[in-house]
Protein backbone atom coordinates (compact mmCIF):
# COMPACT_ATOMS: atom_id res chain seq x y z
CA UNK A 1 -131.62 54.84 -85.82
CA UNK A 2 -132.49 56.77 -89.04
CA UNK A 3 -130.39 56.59 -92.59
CA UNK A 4 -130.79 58.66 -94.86
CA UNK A 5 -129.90 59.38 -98.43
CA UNK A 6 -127.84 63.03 -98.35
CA UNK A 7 -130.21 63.96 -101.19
CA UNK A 8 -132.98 64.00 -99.04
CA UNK A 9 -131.77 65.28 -95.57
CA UNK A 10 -134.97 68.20 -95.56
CA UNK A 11 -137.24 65.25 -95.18
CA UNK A 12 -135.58 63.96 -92.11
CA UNK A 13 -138.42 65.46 -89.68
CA UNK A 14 -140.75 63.97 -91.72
CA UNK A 15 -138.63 60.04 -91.40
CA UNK A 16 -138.72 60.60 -87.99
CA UNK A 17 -141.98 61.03 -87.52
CA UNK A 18 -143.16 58.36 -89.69
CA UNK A 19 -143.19 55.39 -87.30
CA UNK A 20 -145.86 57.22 -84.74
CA UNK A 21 -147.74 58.14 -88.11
CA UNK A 22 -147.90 54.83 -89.94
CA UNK A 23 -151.03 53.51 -88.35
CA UNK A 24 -153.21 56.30 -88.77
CA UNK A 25 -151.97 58.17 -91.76
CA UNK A 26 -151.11 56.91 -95.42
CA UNK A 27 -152.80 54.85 -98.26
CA UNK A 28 -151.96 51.18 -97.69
CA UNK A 29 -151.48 49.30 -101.13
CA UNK A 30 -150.23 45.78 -99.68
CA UNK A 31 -151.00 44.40 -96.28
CA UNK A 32 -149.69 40.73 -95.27
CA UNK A 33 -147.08 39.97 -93.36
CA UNK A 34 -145.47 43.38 -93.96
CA UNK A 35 -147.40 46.01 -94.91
CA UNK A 36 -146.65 49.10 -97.69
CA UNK A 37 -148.16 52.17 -97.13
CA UNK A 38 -147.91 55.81 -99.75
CA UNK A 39 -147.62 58.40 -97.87
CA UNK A 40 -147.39 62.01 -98.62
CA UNK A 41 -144.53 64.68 -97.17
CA UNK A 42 -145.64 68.40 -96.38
CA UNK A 43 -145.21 69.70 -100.03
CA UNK A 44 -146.85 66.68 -102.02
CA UNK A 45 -143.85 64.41 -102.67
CA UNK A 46 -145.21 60.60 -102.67
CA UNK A 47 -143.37 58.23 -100.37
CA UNK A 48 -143.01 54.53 -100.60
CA UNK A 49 -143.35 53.31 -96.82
CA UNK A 50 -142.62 49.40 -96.41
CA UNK A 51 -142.66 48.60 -92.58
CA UNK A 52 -141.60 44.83 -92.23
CA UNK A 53 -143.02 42.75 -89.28
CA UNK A 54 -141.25 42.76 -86.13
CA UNK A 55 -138.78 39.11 -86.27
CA UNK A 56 -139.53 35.98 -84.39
CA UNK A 57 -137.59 33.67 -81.99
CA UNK A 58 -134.10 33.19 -83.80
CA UNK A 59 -134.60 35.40 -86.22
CA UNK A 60 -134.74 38.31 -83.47
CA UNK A 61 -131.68 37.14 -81.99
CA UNK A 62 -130.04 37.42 -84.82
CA UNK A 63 -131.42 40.59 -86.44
CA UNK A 64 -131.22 42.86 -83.11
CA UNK A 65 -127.44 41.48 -82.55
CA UNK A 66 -126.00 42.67 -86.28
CA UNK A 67 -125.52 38.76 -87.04
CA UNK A 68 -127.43 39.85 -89.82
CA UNK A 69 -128.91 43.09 -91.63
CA UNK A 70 -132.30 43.26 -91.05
CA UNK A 71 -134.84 43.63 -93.92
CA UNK A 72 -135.73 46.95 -93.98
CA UNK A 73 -131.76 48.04 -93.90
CA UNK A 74 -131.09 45.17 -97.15
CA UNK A 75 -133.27 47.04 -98.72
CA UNK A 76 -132.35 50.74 -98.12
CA UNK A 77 -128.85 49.78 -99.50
CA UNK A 78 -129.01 47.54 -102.21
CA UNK A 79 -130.99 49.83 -104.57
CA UNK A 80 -127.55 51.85 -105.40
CA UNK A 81 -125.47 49.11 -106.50
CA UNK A 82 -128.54 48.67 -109.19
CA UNK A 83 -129.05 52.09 -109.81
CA UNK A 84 -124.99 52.32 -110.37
CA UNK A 85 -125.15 49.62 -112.79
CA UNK A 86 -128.30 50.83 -114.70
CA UNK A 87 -130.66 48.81 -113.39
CA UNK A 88 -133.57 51.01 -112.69
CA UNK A 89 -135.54 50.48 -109.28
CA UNK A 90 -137.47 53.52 -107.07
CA UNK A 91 -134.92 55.87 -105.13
CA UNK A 92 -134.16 54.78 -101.87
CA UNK A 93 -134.74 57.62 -99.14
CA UNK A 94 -134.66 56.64 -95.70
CA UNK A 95 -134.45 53.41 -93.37
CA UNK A 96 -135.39 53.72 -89.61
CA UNK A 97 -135.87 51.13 -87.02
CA UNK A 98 -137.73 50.48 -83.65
CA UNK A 99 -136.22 49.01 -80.83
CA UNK A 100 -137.36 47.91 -77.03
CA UNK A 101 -134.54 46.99 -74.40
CA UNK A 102 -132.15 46.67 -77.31
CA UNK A 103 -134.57 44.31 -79.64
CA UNK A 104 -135.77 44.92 -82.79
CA UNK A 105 -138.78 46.07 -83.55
CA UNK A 106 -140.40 47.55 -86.83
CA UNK A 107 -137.80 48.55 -89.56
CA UNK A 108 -139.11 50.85 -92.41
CA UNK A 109 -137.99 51.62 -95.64
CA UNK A 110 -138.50 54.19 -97.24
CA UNK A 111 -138.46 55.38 -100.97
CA UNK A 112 -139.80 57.51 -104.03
CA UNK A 113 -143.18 56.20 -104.89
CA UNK A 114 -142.93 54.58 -108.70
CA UNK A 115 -145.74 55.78 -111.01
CA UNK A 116 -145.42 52.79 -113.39
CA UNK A 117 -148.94 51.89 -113.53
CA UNK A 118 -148.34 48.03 -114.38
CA UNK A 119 -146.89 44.50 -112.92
CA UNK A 120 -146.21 41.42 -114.61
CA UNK A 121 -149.45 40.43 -113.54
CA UNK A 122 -151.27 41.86 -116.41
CA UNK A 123 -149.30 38.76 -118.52
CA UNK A 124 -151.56 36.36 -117.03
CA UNK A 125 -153.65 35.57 -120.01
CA UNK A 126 -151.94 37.70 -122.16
CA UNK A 127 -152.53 37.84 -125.90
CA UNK A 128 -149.78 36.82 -128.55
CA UNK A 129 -149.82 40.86 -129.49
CA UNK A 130 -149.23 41.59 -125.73
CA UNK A 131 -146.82 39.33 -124.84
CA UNK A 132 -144.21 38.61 -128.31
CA UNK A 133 -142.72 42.36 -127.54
CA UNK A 134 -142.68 41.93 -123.13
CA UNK A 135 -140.94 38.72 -123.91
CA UNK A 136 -138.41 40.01 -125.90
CA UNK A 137 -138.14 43.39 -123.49
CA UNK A 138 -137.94 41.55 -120.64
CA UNK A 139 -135.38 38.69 -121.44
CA UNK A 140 -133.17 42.03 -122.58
CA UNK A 141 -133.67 43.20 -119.25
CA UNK A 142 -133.09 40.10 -117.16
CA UNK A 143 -130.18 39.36 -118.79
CA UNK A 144 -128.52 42.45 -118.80
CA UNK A 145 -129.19 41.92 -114.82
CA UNK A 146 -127.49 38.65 -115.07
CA UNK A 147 -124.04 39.80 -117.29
CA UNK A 148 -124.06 42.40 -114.81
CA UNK A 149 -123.92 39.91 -111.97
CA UNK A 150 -127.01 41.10 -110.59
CA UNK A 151 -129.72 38.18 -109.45
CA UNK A 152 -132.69 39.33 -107.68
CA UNK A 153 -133.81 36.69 -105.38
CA UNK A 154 -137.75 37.55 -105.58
CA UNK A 155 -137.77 38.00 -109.22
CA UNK A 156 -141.74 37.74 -109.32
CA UNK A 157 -144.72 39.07 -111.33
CA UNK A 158 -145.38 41.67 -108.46
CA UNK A 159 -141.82 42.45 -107.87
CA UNK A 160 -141.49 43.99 -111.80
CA UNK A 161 -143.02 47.06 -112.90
CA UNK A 162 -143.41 48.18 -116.09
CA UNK A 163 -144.49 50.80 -118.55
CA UNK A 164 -144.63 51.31 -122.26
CA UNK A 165 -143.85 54.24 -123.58
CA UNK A 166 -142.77 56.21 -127.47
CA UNK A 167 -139.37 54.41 -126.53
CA UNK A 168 -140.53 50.89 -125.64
CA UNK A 169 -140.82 49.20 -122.44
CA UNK A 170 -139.12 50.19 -119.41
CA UNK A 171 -139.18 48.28 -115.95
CA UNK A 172 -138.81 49.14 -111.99
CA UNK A 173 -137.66 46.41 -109.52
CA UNK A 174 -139.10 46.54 -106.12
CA UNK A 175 -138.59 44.34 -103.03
CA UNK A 176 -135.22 44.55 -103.67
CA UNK A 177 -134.12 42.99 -100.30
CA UNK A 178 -132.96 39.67 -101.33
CA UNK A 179 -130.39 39.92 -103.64
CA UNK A 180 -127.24 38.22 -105.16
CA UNK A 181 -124.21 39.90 -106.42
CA UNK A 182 -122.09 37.55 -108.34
CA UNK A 183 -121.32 35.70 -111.12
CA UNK A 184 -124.98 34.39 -112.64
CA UNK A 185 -124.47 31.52 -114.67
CA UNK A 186 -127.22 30.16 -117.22
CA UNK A 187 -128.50 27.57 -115.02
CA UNK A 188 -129.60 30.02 -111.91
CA UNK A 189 -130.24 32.44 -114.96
CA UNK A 190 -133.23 29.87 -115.72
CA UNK A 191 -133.79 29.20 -112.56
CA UNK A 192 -134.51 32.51 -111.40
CA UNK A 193 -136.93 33.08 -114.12
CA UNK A 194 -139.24 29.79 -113.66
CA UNK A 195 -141.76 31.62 -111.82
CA UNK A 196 -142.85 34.08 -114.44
CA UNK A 197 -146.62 34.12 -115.07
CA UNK A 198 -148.81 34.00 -118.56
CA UNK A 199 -149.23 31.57 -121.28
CA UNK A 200 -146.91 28.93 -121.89
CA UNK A 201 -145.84 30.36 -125.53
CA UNK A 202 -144.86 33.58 -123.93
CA UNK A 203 -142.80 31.92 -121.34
CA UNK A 204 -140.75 29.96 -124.00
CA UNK A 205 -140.09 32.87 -126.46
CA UNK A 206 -139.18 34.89 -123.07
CA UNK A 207 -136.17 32.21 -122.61
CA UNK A 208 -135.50 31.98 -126.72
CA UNK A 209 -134.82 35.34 -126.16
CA UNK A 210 -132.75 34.91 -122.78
CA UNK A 211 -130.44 32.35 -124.83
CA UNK A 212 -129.78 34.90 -127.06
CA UNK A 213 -129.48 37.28 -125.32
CA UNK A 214 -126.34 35.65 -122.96
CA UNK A 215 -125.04 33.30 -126.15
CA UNK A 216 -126.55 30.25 -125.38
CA UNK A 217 -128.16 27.27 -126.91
CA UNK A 218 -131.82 28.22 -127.20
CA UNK A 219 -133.06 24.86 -127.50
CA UNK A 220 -131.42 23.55 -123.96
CA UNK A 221 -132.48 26.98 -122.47
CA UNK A 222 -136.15 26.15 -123.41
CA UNK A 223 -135.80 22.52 -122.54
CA UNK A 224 -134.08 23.47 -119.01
CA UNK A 225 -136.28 25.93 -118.25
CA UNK A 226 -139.74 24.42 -118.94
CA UNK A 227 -138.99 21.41 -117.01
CA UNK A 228 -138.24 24.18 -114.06
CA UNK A 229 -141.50 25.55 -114.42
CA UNK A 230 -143.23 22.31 -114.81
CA UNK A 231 -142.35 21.48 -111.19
CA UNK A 232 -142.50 24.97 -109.76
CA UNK A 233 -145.96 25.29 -110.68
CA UNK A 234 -147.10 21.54 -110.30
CA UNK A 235 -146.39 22.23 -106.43
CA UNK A 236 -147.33 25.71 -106.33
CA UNK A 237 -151.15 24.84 -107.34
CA UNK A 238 -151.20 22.54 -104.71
CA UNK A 239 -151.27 25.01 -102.62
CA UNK A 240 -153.02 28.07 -104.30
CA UNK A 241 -155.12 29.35 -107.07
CA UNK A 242 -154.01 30.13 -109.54
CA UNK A 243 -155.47 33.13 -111.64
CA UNK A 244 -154.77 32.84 -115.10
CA UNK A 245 -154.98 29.79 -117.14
CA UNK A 246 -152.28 27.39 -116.50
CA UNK A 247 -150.72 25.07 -119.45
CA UNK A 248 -147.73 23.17 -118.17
């Protein structure tokens, strides 16, 4: 089965061919469980290939019947309800799916490749000079998400791309496949942004600026929200290193 955006129906030999290709052709920029690939079409366009690991046990069950969209598909559609409202994220092109005797298989997805050269990652150890403005940009942007009752699920440092440019900073959502659409109160506004990465100054002027943005109480926000991270990172170091120095 192939979808594909009208816009791009010249490329659909090329989205055909691309699960026979995607072992032995492409750049691959991420590799764990799934793996993303950038490949190029015939006249030089860049293309955004996620293929997402074939589902287990249950999971299969449910994902081969329709009891449930599968990944790939999730993340085909979703993109225009935040394009329609704004919310800038890379072009989806194409999704296309394996299947043996009826199962699922691979599911790709397939999209513009975003040149925006930079994640949240770079705020790890951020200086007050690099983070005062991305604070302020991005607790504009995250709550504009929110009013728009828009909450992405995997709202992570790697999920958010950014640039600056002569008009400020702009930002790219990827991995787009868990989302909510509904009303986002202030509580799973904070919530959703506990995981952020950098120093611990950055993270409270990034929810100053979230309060004010959605007309709330600054002070609660900041209390709320720190005592979110707190625990959120107490139990993620357990687990993993983290790269950038931590001040709970």
């Amino acid at each position: 089965m192939i979808l594909l955006n009208p816009t791009y129906e010249y490329l659909r030999p090329v989205i055909e061919s691309i699960p026979s290709r995607f072992e032995t052709e492409g750049t691959t920029i991420y590799h764990l469980r799934n793996e993303i690939k950038v490949m190029e079409t015939p006249d030089g366009k860049k293309l955004n290939v996620k293929r997402y690991h074939v589902p287990k046990g249950l999971n299969l069950l449910i994902y081969s019947w329709g009891l449930r969209k599968p990944k790939g598909l999730r993340a085909f559609e979703y993109p225009a309800i935040l394009l329609q409202n704004g919310i800038n994220t890379p072009t989806p092109i194409a999704y296309t799916e394996e299947r043996s005797a009826g199962f699922l298989r691979y599911t790709y997805f397939i999209s513009e490749q975003c040149d925006y050269p930079h994640t949240l990652y770079d705020m790890g150890n951020a200086s007050p000079e690099q983070y005062k403005p991305m604070a302020k940009a991005l607790a504009h942007q995250a709550a504009t998400m929110h009013s728009k009752n828009i909450l992405h699920l995997d709202f992570t440092p790697g999920n958010i791309l950014w640039k600056r440019d002569a008009d400020g900073y702009k930002f790219s959502l990827v991995d787009t496949n868990r989302m909510y659409f509904g009303p986002v109160s202030i509580d799973k506004g904070i919530n959703n942004l506990k995981r952020m990465w950098g120093p611990k100054e950055f993270f409270i002027l990034l929810m100053q600026h979230y309060a004010e943005e959605r007309d709330a109480n600054p002070q609660q926000v900041i209390a709320k929200a720190l005592e979110l991270r707190h625990k959120f990172w107490t139990h993620y170091q357990r687990k993993h290193d983290i790269p950038f120095k931590l001040e709970l």
